[in-house]
Protein backbone atom coordinates (compact mmCIF):
# COMPACT_ATOMS: atom_id res chain seq x y z
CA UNK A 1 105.20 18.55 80.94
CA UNK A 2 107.38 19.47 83.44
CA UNK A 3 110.21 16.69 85.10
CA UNK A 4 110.09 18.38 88.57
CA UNK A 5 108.17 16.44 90.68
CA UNK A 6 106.88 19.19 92.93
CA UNK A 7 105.52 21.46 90.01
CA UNK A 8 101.80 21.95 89.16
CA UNK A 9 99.59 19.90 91.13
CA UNK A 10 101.27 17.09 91.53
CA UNK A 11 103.41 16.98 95.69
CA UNK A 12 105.40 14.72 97.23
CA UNK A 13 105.70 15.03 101.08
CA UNK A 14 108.39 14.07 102.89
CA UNK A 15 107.58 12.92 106.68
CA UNK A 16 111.01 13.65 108.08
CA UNK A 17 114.31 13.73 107.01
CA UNK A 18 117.26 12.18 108.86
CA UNK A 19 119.11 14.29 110.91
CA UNK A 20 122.13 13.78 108.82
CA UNK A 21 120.24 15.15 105.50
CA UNK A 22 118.60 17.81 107.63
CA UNK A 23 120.24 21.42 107.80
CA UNK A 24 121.20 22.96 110.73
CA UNK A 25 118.65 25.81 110.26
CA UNK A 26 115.68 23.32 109.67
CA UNK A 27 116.65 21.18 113.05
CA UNK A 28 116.74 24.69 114.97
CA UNK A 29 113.36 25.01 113.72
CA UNK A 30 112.21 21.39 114.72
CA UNK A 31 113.35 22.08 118.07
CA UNK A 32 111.95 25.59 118.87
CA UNK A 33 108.73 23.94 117.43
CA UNK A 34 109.02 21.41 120.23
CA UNK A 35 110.32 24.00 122.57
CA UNK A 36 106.77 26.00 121.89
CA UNK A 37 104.58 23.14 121.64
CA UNK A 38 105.72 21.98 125.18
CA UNK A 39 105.58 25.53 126.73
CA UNK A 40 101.95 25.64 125.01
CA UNK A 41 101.06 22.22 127.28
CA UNK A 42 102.00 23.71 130.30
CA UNK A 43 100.80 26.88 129.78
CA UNK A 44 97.28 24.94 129.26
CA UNK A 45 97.81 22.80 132.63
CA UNK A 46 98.45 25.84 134.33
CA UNK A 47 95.19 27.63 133.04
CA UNK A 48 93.40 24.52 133.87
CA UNK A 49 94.75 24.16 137.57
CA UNK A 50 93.96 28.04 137.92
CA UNK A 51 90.10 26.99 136.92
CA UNK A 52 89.89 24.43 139.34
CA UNK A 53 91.52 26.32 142.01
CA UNK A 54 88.91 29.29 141.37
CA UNK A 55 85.83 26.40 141.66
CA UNK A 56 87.47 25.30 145.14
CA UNK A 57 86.88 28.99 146.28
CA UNK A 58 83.80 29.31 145.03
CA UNK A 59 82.33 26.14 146.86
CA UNK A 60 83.95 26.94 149.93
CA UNK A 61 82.22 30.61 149.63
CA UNK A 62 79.16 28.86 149.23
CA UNK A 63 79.34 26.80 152.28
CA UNK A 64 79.81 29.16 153.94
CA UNK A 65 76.78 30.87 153.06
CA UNK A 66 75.00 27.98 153.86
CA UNK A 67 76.17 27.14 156.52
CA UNK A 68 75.10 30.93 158.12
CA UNK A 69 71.57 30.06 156.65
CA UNK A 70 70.32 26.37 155.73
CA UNK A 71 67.25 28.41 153.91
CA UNK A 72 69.43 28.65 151.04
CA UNK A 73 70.40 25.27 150.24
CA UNK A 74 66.23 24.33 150.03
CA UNK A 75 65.89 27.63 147.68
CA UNK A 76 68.74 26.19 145.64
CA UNK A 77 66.94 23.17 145.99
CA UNK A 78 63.92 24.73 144.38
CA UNK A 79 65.90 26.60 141.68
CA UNK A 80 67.05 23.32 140.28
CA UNK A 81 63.85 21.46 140.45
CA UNK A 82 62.11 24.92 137.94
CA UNK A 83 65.57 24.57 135.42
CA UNK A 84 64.62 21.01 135.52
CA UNK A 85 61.09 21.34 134.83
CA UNK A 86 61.23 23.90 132.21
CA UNK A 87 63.33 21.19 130.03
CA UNK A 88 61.38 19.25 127.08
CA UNK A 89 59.73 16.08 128.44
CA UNK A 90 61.14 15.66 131.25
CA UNK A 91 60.12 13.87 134.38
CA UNK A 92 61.03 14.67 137.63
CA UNK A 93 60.90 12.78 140.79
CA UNK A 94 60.89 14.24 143.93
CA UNK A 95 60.67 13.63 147.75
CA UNK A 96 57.16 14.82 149.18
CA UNK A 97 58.30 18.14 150.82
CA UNK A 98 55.67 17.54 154.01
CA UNK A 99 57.21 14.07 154.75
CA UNK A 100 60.50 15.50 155.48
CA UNK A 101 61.71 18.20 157.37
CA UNK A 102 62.15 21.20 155.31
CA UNK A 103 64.60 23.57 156.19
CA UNK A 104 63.15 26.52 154.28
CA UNK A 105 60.50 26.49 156.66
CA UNK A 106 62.54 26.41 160.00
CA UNK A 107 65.11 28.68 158.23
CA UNK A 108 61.97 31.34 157.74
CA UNK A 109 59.73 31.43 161.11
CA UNK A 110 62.94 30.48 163.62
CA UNK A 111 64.01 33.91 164.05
């Protein structure tokens, strides 16, 4: 049996030392691993801000579009209501197109 208590399977673990006990090569280390793990945050907030900027530009893109041609918002319309109905028992609800004006309709015969 051996007397050192971190042979064979048995470990102690030691949360962290004071700075006094610590070497000076060991609190380098501590503080490039804080260094990194701060640069690794705000490398992620940056990806992350990119992301949303790139959503922005899409949306605007795609108001423009519609905005050229209403015809697309009710076949985008009509897109959603077939992903929704090809779900597993699922109802949908939704507004009787000949009640309301349908711009599909005035998008396709006004011209």
């Amino acid at each position: 049996m051996s007397l050192c208590p971190l042979s064979g399977s048995r470990r102690t673990s030691l949360n962290r030392l004071p700075d006094v006990l610590q070497s000076p090569r060991s609190r380098e280390r501590d503080r490039r691993r804080k260094l990194r793990r701060g640069h690794l945050q705000r490398r992620a907030k940056i990806i992350h801000a990119e992301g949303e900027f790139q959503a922005v530009q899409k949306l605007a893109e795609a108001a423009e579009v519609i905005s050229q041609n209403p015809a697309v918002l009710q076949l985008r319309y009509l897109q959603t209501l077939v992903e929704i109905a090809g779900e597993k028992d699922s109802t949908t609800i939704s507004p009787n197109p000949g009640r309301y004006p349908c711009t599909f309709h005035k998008g396709l015969f006004s011209k």
